[in-house]
PDB file of N, CA and C in Angstrom:
ATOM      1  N   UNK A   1       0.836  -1.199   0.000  1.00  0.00           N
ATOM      2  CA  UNK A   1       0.000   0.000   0.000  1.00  0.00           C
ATOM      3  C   UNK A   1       0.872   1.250   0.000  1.00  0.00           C
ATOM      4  N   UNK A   2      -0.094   2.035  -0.726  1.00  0.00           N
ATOM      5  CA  UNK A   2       0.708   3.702  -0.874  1.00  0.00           C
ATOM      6  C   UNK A   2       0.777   4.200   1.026  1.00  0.00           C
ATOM      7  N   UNK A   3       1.635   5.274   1.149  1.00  0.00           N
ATOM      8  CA  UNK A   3       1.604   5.606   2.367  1.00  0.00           C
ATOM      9  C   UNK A   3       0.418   6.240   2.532  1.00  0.00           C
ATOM     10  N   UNK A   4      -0.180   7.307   1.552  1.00  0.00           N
ATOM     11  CA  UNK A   4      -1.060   7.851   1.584  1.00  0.00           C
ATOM     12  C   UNK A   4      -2.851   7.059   1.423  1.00  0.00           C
ATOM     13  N   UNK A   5      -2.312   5.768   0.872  1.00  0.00           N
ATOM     14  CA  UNK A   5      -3.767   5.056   1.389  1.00  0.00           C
ATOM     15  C   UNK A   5      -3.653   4.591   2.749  1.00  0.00           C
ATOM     16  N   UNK A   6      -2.501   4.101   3.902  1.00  0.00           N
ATOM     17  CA  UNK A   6      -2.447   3.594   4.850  1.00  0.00           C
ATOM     18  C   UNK A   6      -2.601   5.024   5.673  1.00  0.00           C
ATOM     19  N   UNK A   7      -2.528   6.131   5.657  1.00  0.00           N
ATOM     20  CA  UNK A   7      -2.436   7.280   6.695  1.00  0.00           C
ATOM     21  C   UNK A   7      -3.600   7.865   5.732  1.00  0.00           C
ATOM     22  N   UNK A   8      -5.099   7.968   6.733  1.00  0.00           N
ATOM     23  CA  UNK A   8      -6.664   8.667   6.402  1.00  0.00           C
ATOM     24  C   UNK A   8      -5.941  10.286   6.248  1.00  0.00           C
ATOM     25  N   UNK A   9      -6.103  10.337   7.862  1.00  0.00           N
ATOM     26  CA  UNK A   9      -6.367  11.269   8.379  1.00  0.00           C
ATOM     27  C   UNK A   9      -5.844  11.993   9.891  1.00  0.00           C
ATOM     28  N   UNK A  10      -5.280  13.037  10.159  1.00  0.00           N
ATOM     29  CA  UNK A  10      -4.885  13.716  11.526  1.00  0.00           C
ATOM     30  C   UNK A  10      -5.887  13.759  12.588  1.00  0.00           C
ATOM     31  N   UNK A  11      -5.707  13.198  13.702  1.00  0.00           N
ATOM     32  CA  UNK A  11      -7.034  13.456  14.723  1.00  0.00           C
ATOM     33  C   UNK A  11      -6.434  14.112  15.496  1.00  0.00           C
ATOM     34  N   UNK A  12      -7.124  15.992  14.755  1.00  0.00           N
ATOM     35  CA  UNK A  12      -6.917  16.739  15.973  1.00  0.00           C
ATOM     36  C   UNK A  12      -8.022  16.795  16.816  1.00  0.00           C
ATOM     37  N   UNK A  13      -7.679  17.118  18.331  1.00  0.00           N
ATOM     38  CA  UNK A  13      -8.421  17.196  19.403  1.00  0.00           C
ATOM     39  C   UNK A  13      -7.633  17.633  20.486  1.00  0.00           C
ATOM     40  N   UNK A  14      -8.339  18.016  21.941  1.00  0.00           N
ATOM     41  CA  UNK A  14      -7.411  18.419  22.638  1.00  0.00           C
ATOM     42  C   UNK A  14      -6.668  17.254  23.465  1.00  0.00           C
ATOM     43  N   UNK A  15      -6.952  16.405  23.619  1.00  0.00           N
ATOM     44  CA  UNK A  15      -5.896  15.248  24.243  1.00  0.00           C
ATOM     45  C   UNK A  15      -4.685  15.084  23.014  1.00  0.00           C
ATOM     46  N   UNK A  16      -5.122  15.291  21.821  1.00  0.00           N
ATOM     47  CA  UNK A  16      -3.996  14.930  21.016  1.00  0.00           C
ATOM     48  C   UNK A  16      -3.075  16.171  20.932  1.00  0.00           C
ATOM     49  N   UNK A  17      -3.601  17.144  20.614  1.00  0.00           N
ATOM     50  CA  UNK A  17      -2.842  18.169  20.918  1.00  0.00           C
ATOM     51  C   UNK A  17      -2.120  17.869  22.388  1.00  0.00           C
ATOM     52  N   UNK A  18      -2.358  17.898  23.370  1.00  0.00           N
ATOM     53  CA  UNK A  18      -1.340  17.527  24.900  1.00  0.00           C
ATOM     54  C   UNK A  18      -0.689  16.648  24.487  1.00  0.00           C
ATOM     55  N   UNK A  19      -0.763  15.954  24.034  1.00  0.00           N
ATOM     56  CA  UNK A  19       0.000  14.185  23.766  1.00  0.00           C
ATOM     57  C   UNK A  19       1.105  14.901  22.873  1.00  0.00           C
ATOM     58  N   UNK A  20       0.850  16.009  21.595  1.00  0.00           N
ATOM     59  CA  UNK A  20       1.860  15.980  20.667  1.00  0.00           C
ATOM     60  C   UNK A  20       2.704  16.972  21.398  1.00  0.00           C
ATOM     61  N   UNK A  21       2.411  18.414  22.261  1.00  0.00           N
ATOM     62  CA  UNK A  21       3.073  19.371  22.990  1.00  0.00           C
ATOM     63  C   UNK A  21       3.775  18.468  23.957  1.00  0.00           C
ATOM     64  N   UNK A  22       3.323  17.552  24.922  1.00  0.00           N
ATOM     65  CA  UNK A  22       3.960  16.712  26.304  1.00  0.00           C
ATOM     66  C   UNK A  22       5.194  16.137  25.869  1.00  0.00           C
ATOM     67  N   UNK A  23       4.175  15.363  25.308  1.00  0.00           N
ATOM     68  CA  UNK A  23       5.005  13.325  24.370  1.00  0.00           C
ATOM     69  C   UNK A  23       5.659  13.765  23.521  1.00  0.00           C
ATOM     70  N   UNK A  24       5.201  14.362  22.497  1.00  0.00           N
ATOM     71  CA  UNK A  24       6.011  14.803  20.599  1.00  0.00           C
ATOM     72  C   UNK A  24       5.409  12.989  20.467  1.00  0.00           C
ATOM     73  N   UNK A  25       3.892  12.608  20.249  1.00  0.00           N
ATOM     74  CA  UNK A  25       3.340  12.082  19.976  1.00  0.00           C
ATOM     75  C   UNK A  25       2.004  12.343  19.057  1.00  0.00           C
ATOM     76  N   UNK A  26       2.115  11.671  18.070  1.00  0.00           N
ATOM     77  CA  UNK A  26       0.719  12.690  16.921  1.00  0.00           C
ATOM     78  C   UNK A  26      -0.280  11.500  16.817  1.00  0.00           C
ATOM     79  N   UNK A  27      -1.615  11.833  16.864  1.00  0.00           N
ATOM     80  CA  UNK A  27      -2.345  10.762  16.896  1.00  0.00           C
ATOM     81  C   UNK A  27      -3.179  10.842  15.177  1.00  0.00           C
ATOM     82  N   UNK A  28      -2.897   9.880  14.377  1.00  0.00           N
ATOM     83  CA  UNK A  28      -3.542   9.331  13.400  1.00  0.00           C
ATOM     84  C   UNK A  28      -4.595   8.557  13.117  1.00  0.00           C
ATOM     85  N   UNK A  29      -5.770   8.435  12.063  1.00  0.00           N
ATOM     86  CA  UNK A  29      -6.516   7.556  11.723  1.00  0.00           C
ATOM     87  C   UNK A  29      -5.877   6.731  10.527  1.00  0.00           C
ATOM     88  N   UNK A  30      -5.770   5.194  10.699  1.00  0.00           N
ATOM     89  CA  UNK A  30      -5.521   4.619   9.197  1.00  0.00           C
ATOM     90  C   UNK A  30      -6.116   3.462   8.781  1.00  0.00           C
ATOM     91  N   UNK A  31      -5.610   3.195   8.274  1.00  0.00           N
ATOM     92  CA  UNK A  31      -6.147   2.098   7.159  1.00  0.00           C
ATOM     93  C   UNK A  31      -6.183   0.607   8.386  1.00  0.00           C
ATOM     94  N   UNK A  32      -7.226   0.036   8.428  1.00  0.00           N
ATOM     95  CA  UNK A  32      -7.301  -1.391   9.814  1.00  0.00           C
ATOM     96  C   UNK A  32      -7.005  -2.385   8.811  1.00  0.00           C
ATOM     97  N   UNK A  33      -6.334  -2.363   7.366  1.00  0.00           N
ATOM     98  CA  UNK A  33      -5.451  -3.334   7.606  1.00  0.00           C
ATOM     99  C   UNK A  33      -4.088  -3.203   7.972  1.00  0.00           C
ATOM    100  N   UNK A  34      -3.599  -2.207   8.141  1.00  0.00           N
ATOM    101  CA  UNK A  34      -1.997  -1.777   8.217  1.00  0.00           C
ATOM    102  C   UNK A  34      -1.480  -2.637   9.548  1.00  0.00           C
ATOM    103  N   UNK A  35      -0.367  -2.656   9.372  1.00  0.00           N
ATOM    104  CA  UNK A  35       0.385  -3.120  10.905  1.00  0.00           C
ATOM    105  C   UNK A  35       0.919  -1.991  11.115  1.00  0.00           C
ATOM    106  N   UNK A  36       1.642  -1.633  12.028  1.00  0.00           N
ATOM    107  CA  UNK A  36       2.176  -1.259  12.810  1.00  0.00           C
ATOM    108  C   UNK A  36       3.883  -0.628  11.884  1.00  0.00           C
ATOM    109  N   UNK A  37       4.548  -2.327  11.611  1.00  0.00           N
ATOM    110  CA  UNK A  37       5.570  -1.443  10.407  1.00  0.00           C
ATOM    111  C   UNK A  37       5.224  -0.660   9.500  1.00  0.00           C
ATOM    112  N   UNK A  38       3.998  -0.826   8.792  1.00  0.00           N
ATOM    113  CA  UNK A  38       3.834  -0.589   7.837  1.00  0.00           C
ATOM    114  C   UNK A  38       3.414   1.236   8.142  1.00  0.00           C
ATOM    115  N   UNK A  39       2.629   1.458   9.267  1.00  0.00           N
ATOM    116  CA  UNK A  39       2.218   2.618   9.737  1.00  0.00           C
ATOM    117  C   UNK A  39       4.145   3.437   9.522  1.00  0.00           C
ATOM    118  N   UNK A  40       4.183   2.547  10.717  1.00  0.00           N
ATOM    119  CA  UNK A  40       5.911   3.358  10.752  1.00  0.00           C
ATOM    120  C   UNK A  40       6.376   4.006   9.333  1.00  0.00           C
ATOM    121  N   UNK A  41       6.324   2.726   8.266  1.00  0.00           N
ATOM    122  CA  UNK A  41       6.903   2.978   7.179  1.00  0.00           C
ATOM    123  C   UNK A  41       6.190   4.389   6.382  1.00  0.00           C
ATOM    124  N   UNK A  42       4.916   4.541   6.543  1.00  0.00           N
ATOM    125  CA  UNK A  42       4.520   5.795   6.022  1.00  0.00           C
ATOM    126  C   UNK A  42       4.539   7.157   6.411  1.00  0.00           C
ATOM    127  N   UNK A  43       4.483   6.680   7.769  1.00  0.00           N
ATOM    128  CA  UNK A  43       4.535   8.252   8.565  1.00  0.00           C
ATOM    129  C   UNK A  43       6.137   8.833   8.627  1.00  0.00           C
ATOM    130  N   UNK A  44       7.142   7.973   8.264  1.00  0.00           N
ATOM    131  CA  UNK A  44       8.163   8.112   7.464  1.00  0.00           C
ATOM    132  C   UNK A  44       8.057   8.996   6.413  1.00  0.00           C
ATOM    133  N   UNK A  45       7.877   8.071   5.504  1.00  0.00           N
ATOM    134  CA  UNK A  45       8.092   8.812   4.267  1.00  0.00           C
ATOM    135  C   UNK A  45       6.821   9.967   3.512  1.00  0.00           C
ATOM    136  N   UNK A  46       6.136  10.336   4.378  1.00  0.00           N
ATOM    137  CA  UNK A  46       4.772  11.182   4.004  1.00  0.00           C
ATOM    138  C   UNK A  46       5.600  12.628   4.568  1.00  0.00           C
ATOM    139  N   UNK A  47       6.225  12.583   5.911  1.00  0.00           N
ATOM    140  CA  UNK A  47       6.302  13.622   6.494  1.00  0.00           C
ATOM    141  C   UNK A  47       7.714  13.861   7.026  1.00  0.00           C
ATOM    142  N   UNK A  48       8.625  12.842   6.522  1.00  0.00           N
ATOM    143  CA  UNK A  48      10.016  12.878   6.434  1.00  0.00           C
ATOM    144  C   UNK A  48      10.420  12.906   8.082  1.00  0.00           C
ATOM    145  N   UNK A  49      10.222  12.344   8.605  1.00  0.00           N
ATOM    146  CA  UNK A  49      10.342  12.061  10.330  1.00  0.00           C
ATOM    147  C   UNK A  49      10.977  10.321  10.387  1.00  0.00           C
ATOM    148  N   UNK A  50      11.506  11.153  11.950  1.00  0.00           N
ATOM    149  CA  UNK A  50      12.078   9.745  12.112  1.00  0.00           C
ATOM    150  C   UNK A  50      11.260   9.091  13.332  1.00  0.00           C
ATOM    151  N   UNK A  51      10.893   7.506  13.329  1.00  0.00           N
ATOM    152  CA  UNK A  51       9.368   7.016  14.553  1.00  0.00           C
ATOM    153  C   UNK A  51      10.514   6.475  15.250  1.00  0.00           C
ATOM    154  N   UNK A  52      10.090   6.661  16.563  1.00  0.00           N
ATOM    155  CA  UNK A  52      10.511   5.463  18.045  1.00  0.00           C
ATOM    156  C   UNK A  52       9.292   4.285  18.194  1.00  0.00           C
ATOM    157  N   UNK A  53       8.251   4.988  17.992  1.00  0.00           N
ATOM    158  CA  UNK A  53       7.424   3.765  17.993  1.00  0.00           C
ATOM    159  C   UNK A  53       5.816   4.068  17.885  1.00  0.00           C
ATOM    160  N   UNK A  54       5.167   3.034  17.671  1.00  0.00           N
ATOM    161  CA  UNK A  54       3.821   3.101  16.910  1.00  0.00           C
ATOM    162  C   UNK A  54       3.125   2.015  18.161  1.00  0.00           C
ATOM    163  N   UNK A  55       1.586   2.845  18.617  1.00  0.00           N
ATOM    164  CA  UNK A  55       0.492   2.537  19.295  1.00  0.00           C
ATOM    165  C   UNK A  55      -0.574   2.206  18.772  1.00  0.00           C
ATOM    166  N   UNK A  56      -1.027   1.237  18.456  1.00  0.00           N
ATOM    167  CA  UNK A  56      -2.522   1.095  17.697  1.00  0.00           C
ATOM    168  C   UNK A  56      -4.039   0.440  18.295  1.00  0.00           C
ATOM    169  N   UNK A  57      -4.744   0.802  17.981  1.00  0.00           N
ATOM    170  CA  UNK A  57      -5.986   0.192  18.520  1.00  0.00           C
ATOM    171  C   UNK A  57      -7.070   0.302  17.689  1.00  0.00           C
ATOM    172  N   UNK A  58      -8.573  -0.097  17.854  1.00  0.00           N
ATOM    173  CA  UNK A  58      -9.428  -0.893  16.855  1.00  0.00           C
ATOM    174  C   UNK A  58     -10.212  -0.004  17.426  1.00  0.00           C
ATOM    175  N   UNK A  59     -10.833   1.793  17.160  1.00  0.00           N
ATOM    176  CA  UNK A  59     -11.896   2.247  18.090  1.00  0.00           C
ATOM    177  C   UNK A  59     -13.081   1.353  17.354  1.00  0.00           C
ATOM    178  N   UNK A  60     -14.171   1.378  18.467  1.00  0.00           N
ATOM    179  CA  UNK A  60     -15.203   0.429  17.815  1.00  0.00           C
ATOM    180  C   UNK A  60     -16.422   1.353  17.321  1.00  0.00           C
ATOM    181  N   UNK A  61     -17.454   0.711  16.502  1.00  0.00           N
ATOM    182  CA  UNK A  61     -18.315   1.598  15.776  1.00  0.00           C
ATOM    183  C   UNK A  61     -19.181   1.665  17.062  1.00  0.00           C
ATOM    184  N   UNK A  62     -20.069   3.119  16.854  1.00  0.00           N
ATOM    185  CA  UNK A  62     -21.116   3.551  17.786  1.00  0.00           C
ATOM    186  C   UNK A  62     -22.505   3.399  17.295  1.00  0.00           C
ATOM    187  N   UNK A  63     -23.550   2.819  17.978  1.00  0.00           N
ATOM    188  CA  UNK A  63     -25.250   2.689  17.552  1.00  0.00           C
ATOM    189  C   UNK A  63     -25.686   4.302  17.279  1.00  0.00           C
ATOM    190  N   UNK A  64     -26.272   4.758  16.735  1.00  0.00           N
ATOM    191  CA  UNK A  64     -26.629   5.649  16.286  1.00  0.00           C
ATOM    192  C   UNK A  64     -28.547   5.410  16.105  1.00  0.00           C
ATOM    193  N   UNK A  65     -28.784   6.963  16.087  1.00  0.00           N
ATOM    194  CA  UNK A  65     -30.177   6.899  15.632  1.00  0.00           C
ATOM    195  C   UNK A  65     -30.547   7.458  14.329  1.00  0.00           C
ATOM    196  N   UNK A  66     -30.862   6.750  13.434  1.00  0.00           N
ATOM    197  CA  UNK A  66     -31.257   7.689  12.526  1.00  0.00           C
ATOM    198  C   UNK A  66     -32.979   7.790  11.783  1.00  0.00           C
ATOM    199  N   UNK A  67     -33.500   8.503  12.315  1.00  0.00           N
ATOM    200  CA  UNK A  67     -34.593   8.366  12.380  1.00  0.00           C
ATOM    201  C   UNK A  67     -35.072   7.406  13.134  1.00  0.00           C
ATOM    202  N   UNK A  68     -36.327   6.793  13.209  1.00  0.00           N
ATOM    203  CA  UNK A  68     -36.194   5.487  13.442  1.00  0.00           C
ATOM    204  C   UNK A  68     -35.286   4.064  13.509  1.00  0.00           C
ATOM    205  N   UNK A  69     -34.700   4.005  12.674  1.00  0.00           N
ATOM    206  CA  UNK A  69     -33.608   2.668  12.593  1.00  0.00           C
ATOM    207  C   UNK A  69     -32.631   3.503  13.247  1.00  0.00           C
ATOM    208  N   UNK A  70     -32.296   1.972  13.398  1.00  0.00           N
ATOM    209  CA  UNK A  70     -30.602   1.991  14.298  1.00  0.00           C
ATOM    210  C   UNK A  70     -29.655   1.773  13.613  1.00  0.00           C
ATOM    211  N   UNK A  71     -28.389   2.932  13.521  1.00  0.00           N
ATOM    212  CA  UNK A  71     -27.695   2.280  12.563  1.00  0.00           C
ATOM    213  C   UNK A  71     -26.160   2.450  13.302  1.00  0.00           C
ATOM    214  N   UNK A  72     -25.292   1.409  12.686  1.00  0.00           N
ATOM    215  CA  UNK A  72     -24.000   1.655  13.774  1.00  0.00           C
ATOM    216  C   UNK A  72     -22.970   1.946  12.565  1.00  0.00           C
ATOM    217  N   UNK A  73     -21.952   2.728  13.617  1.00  0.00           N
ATOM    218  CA  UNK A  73     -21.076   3.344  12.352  1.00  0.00           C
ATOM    219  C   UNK A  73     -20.063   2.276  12.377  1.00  0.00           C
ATOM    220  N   UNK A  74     -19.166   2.184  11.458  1.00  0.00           N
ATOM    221  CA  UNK A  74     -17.803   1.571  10.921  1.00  0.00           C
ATOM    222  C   UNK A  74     -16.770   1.697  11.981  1.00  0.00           C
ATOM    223  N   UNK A  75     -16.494   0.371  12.414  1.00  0.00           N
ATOM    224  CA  UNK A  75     -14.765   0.785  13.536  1.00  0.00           C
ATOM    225  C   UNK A  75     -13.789   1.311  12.234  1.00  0.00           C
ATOM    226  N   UNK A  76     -12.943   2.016  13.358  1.00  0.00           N
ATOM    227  CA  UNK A  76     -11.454   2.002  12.949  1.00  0.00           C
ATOM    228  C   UNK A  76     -10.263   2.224  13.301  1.00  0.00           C
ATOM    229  N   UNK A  77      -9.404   2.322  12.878  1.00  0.00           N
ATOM    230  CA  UNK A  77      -8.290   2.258  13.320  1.00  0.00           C
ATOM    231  C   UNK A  77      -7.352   3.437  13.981  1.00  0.00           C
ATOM    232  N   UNK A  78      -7.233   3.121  15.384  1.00  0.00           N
ATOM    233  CA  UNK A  78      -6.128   4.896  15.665  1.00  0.00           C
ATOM    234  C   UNK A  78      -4.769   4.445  15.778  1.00  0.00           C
ATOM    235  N   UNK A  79      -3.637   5.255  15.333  1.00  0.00           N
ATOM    236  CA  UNK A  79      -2.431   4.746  15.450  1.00  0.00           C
ATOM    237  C   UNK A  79      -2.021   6.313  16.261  1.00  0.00           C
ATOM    238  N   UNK A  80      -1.044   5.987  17.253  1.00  0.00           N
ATOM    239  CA  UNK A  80      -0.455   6.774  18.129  1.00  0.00           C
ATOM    240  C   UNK A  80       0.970   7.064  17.901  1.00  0.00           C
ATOM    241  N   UNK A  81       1.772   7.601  17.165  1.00  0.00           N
ATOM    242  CA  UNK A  81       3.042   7.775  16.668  1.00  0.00           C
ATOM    243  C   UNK A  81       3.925   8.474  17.238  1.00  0.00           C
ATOM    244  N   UNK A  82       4.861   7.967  18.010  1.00  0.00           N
ATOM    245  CA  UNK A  82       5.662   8.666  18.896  1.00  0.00           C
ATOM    246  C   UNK A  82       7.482   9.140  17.987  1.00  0.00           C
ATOM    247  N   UNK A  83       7.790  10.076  17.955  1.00  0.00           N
ATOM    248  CA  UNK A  83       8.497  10.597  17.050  1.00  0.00           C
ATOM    249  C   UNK A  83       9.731  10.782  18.154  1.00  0.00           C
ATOM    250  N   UNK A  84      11.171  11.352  17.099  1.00  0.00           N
ATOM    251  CA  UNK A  84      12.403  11.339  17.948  1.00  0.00           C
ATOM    252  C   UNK A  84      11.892  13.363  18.897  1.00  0.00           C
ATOM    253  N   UNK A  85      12.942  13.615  19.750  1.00  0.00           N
ATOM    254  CA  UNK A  85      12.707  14.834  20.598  1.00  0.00           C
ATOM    255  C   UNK A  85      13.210  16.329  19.378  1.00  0.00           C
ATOM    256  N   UNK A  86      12.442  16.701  19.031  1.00  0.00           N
ATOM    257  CA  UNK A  86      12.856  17.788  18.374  1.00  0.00           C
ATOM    258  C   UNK A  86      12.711  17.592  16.805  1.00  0.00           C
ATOM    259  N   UNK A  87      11.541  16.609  16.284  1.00  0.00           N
ATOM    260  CA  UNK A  87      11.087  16.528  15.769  1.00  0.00           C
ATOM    261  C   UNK A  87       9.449  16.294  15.707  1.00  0.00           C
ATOM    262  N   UNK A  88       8.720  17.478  14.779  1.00  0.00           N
ATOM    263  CA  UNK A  88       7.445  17.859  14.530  1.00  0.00           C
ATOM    264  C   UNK A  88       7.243  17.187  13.074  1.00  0.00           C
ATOM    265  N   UNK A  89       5.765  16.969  13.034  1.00  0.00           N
ATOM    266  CA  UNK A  89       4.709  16.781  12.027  1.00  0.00           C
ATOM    267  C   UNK A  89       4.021  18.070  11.499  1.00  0.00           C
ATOM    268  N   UNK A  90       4.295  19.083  10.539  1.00  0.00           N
ATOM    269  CA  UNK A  90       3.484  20.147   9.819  1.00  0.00           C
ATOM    270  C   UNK A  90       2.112  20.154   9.809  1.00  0.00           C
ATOM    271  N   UNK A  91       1.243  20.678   9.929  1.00  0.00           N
ATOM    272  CA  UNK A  91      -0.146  20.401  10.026  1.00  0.00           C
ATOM    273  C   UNK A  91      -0.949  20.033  10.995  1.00  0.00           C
ATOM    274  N   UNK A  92      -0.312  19.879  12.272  1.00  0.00           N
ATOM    275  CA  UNK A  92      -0.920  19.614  13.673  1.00  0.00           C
ATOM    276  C   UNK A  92      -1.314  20.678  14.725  1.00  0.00           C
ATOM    277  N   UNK A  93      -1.977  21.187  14.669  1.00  0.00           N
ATOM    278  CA  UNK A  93      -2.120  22.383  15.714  1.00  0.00           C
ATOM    279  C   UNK A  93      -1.759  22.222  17.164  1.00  0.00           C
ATOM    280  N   UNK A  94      -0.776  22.263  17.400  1.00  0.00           N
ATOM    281  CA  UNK A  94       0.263  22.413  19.442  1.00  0.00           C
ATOM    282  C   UNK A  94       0.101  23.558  19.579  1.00  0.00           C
TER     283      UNK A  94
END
């Protein structure tokens, strides 16, 4: 896979923001088939950084109402990317 199909999307928020100002940790959405190298390997070469190490987990889909029916959304995937000290990701609001 391209890096850019395995890395969605940036999840900004304010825990992630603390995590990337504290840690120099950026929290990502990607692709739930990726592993873990493979994460590494993109967030590499997308944003030219060097990883210490990669966190992942399966958020799960939520029941929803929509109108009447119930409908539940799609899990997916968060990866937690912990980077070397004095190196940033462009595009993250800290």
């Amino acid at each position: 896979m391209d890096a850019y199909q395995i890395i969605r999307r940036p999840i900004i928020t304010e825990k992630s923001n603390k995590l990337a100002r504290l840690y120099n940790q950026y929290t990502l959405e990607v692709d739930r088939r990726a592993s873990k190298i493979q994460i590494q390997q993109a967030v590499e070469e997308a944003f030219d950084v060097n990883v210490v190490g990669v966190n992942t987990y399966i958020v799960p889909g939520k029941r929803r109402r929509w109108g009447r029916r119930i409908i539940h959304t799609p899990a997916w995937k968060k990866a937690v990317v912990t980077l070397y000290p004095g190196q940033t990701i462009e595009g993250f609001e800290v």
